[in-house]
C-alpha atoms as a PDB file:
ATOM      1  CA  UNK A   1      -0.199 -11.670  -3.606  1.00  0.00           C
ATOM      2  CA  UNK A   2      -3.036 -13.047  -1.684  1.00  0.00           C
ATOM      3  CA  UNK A   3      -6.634 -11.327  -2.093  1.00  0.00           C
ATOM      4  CA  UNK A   4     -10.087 -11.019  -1.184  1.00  0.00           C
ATOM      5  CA  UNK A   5     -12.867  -8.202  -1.472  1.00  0.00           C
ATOM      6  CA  UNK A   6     -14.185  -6.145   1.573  1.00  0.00           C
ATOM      7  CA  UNK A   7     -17.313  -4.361   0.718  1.00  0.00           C
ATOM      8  CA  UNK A   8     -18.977  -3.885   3.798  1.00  0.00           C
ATOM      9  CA  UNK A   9     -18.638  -2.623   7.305  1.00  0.00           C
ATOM     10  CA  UNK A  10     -19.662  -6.454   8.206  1.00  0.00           C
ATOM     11  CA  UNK A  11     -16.899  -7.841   5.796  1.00  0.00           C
ATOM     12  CA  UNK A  12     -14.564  -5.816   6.720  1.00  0.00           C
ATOM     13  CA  UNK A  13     -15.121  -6.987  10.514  1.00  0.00           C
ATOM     14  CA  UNK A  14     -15.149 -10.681   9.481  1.00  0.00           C
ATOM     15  CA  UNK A  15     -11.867 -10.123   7.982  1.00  0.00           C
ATOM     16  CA  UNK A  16     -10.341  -8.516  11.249  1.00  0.00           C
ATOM     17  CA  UNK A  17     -12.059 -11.840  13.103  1.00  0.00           C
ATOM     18  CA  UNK A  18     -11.030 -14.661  10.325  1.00  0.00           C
ATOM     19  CA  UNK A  19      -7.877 -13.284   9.298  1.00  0.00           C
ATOM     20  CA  UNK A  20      -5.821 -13.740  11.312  1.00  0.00           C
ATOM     21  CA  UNK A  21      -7.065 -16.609  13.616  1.00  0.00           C
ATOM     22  CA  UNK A  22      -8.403 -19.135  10.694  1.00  0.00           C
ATOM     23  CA  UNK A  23      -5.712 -19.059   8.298  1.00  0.00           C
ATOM     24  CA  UNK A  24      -7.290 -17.286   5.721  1.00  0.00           C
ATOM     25  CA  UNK A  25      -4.606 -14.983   3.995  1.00  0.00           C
ATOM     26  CA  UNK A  26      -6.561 -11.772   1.995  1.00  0.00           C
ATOM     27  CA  UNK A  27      -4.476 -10.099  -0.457  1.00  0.00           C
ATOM     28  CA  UNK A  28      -6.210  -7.320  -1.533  1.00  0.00           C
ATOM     29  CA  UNK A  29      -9.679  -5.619  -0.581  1.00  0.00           C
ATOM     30  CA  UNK A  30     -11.776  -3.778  -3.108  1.00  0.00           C
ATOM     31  CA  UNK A  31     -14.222  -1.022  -3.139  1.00  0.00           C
ATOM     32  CA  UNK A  32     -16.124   0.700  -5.578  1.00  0.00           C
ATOM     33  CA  UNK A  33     -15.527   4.530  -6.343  1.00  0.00           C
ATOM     34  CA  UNK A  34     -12.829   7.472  -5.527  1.00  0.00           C
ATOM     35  CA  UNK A  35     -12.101  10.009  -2.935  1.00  0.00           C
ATOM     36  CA  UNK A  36     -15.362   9.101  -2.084  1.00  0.00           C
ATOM     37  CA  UNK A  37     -15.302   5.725  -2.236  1.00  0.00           C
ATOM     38  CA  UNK A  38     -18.503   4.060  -2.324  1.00  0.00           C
ATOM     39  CA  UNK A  39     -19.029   0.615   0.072  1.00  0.00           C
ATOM     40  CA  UNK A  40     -22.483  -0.634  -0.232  1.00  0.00           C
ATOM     41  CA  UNK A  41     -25.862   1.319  -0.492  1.00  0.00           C
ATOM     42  CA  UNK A  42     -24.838   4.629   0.086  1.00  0.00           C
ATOM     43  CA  UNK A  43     -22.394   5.090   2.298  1.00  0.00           C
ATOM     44  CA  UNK A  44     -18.495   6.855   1.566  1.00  0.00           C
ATOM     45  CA  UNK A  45     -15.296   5.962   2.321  1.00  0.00           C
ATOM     46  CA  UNK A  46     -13.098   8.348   3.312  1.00  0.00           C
ATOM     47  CA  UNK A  47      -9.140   8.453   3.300  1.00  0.00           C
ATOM     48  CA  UNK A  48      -9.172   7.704   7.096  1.00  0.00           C
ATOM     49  CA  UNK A  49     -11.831   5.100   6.477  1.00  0.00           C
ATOM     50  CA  UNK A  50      -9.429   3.716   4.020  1.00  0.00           C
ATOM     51  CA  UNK A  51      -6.292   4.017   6.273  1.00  0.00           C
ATOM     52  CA  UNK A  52      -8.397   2.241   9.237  1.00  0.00           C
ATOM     53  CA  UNK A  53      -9.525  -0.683   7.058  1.00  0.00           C
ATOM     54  CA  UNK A  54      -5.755  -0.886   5.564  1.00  0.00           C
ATOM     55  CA  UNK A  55      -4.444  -1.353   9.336  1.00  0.00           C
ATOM     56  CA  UNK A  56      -7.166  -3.788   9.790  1.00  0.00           C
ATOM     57  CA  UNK A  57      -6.213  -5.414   6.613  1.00  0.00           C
ATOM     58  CA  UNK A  58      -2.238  -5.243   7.521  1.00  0.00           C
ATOM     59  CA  UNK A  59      -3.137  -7.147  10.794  1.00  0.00           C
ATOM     60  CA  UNK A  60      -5.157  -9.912   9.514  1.00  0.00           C
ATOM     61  CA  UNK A  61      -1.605 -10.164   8.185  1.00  0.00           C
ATOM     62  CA  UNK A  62       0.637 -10.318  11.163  1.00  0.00           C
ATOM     63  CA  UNK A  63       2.347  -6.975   9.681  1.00  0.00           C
ATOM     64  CA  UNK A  64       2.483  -3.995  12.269  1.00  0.00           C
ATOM     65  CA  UNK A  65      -0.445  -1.592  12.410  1.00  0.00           C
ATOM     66  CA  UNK A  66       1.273   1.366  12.407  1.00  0.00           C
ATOM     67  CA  UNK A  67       1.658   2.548   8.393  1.00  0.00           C
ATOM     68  CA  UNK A  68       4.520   4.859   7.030  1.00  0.00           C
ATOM     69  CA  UNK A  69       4.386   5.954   3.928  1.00  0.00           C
ATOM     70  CA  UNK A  70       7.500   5.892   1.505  1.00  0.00           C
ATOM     71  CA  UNK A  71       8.839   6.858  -2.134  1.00  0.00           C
ATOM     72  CA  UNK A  72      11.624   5.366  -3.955  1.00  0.00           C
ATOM     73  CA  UNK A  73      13.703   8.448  -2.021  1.00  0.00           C
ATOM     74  CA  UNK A  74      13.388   6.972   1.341  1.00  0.00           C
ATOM     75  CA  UNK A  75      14.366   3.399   0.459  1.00  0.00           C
ATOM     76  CA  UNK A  76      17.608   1.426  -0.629  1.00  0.00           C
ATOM     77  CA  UNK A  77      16.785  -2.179  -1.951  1.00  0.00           C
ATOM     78  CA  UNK A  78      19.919  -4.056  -0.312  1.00  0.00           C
ATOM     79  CA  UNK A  79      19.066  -7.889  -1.604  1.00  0.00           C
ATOM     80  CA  UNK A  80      16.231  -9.190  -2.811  1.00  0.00           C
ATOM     81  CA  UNK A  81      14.662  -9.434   0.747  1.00  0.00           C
ATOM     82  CA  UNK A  82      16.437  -6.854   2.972  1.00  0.00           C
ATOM     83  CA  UNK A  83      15.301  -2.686   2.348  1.00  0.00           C
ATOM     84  CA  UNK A  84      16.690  -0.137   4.607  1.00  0.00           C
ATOM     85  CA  UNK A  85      14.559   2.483   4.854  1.00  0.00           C
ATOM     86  CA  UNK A  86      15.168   6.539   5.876  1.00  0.00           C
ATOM     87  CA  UNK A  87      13.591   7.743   9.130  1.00  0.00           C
ATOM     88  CA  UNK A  88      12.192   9.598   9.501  1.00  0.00           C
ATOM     89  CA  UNK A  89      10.368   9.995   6.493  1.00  0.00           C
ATOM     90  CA  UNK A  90       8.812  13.411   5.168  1.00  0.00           C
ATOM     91  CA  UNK A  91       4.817  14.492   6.211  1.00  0.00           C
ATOM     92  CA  UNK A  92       4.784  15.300   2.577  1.00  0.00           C
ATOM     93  CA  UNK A  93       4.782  11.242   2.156  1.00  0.00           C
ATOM     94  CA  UNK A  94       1.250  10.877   3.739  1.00  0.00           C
ATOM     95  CA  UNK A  95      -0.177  14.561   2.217  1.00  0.00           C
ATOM     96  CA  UNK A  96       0.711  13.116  -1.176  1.00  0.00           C
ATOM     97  CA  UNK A  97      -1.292   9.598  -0.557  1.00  0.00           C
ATOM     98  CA  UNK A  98      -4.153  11.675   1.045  1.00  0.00           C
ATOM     99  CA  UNK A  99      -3.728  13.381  -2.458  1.00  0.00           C
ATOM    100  CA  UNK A 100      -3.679  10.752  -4.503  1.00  0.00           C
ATOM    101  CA  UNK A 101      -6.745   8.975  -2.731  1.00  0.00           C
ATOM    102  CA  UNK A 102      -8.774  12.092  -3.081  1.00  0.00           C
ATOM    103  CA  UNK A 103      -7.989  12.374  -6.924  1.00  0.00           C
ATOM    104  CA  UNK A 104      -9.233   8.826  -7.626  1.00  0.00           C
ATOM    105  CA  UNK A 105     -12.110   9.765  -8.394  1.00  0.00           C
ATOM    106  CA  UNK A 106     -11.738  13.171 -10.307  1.00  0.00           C
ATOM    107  CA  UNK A 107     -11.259  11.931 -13.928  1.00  0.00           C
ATOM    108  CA  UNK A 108     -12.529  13.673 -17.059  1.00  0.00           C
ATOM    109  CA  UNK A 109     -13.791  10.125 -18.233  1.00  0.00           C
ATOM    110  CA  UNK A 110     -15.249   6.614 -17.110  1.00  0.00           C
ATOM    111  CA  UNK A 111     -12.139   5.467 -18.497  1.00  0.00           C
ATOM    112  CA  UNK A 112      -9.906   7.594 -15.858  1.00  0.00           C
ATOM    113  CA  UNK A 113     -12.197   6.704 -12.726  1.00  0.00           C
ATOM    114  CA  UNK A 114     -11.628   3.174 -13.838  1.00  0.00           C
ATOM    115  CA  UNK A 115      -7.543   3.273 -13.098  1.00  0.00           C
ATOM    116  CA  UNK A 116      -8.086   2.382  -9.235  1.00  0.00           C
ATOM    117  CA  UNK A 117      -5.996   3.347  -6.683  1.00  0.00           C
ATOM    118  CA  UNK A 118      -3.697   0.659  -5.067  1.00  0.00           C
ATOM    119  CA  UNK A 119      -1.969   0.783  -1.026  1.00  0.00           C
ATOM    120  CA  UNK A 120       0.713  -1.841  -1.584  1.00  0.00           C
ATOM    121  CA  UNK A 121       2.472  -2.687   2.174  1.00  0.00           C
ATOM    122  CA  UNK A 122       6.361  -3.875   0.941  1.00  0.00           C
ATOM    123  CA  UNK A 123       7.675  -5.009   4.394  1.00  0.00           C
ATOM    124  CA  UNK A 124       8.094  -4.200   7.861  1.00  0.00           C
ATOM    125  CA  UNK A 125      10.678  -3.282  10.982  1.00  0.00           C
ATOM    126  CA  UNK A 126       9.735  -4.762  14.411  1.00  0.00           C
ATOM    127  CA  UNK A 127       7.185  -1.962  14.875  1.00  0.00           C
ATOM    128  CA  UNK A 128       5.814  -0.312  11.217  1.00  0.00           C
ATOM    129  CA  UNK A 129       4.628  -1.165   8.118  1.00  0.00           C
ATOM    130  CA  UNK A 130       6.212   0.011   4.938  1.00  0.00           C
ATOM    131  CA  UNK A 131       4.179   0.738   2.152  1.00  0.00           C
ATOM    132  CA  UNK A 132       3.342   3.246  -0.817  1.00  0.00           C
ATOM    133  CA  UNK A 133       0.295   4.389  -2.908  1.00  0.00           C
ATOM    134  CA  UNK A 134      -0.250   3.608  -6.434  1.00  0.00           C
ATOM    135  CA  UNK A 135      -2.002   4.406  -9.602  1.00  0.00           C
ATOM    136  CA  UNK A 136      -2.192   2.294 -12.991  1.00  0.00           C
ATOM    137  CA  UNK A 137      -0.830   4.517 -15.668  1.00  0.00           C
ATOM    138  CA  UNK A 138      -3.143   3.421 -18.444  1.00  0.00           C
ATOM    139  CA  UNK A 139      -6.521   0.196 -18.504  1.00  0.00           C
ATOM    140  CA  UNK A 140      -3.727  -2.036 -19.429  1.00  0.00           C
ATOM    141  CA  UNK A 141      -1.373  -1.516 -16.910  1.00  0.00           C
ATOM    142  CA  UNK A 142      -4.810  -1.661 -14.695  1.00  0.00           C
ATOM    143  CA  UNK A 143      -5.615  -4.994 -15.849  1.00  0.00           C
ATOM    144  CA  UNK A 144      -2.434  -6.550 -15.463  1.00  0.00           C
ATOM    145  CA  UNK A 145      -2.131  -5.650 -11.924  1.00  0.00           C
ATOM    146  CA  UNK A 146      -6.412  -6.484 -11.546  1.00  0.00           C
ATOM    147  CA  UNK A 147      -6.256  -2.934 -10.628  1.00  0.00           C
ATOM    148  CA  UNK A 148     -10.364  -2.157 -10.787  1.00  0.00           C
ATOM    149  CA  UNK A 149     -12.570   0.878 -10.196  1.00  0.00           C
ATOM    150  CA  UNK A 150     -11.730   1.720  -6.284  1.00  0.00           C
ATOM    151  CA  UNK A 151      -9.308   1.255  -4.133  1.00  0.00           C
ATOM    152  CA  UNK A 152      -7.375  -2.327  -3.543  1.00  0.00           C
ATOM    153  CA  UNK A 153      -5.260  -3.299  -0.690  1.00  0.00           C
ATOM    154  CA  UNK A 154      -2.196  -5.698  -1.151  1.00  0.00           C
ATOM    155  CA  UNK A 155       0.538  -7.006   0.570  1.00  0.00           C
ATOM    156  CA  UNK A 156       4.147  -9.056  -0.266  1.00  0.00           C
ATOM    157  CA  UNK A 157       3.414 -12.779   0.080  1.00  0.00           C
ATOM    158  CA  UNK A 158       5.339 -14.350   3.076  1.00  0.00           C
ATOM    159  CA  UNK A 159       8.309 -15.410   0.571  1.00  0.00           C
ATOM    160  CA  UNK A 160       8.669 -11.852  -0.887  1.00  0.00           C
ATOM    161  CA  UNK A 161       7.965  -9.808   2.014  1.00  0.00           C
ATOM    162  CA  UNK A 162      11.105  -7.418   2.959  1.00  0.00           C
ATOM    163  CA  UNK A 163      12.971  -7.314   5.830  1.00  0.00           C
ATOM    164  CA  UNK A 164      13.424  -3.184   6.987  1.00  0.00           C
ATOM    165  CA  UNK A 165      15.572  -1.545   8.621  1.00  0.00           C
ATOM    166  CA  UNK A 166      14.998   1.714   9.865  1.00  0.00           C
ATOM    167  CA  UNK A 167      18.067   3.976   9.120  1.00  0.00           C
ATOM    168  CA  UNK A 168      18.084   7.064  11.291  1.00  0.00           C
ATOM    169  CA  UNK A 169      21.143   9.006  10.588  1.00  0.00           C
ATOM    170  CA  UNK A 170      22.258  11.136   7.889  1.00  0.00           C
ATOM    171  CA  UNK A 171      25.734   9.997   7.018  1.00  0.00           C
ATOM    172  CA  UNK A 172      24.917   6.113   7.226  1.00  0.00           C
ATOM    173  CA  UNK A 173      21.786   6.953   5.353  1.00  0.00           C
ATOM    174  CA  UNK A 174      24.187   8.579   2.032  1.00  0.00           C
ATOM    175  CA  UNK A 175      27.194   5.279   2.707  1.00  0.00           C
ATOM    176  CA  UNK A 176      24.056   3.007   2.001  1.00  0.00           C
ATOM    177  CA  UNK A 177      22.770   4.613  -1.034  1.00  0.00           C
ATOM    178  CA  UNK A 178      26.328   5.040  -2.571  1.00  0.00           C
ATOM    179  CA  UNK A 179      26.424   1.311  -1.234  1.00  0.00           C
ATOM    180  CA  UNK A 180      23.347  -0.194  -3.273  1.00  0.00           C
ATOM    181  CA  UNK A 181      23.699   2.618  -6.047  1.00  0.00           C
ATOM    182  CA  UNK A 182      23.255  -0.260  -8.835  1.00  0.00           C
ATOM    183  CA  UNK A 183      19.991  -1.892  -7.000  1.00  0.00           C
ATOM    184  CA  UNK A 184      16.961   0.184  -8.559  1.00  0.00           C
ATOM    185  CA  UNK A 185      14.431   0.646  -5.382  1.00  0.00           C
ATOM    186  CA  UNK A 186      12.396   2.423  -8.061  1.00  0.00           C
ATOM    187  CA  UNK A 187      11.382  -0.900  -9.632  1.00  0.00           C
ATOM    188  CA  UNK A 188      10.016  -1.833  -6.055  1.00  0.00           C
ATOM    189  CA  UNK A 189       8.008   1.447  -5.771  1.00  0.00           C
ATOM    190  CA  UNK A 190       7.144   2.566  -9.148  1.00  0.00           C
ATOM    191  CA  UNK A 191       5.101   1.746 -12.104  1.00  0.00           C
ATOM    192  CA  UNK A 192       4.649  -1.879 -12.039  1.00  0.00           C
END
């Protein structure tokens, strides 16, 4: 995974202007706080804020704009490069990441706000980005993934990045998953 830290409006414009016309590849963008994220001297960020700077962040990328959200339910991990994916996918999928964001920051401890909150992007169709919210489960499983205080944006490196396709009907949909019953998509989603 590639990274680099966004802190500011102005960063987070350079990176939409350098990204991706110089070459320079930013894996992850980090920001100090919770549901209200704090970015500099004062000001919030908000889970739209967040969302915008993700799409500017998945396009510094080359990866589509447009973000859905998924859960080891609405994916089937076919090789170690090729996903098909459920459309379309529940409204509950976004509500829950709104959810998550908002509860970054409500921790009983220092040592809860610290966990982070993570938007990982895990491949793309022609048109949308595939990716999923995250939270370490414990400071170590924060520090192995340099999970901080905030919220950090990542992406698949080139090599790793899966190739989607969108699955639209029902009965191809349950012939996949009986198909690729042995490949866990749960590693791909869930607690790293």
């Amino acid at each position: 995974l590639l990274q680099a830290r966004v802190t500011t409006q102005q960063d987070r414009q350079r990176l939409r202007l350098r990204g991706a016309h110089a070459g320079i590849l930013p894996l992850s963008a980090a920001y100090a706080g919770g549901s209200d994220i704090k970015v500099g001297a004062g000001a919030t960020l908000q889970f739209e804020e967040a969302l915008a700077t993700f799409r500017d962040f998945l396009i510094a990328q080359r990866y589509p704009p447009d973000v859905t959200w998924i859960t080891p339910c609405d994916i089937v991990l076919a090789a170690p490069t090729r996903a098909y994916v459920k459309l379309p996918v529940p409204d509950a999928n976004e509500k829950a990441v709104s959810a998550l964001f908002g509860a970054a920051s409500v921790g009983l401890d220092d040592a809860v706000r610290e966990l982070g909150l993570v938007f990982q992007a895990v491949g793309a169709s022609d048109d949308r980005t595939f990716a999923y919210a995250w939270r370490p489960a414990d400071l170590e499983q924060a520090r192995r993934n340099l999970v901080r205080r905030g919220l950090k944006l990542s992406i698949a490196a080139r090599e790793s990045r899966l190739c989607v396709i969108e699955v639209r009907g029902a009965l191809r949909w349950r012939a996949l998953r009986y198909w690729y019953r042995r490949n866990d998509s749960s590693q791909l989603i869930e607690n790293r």
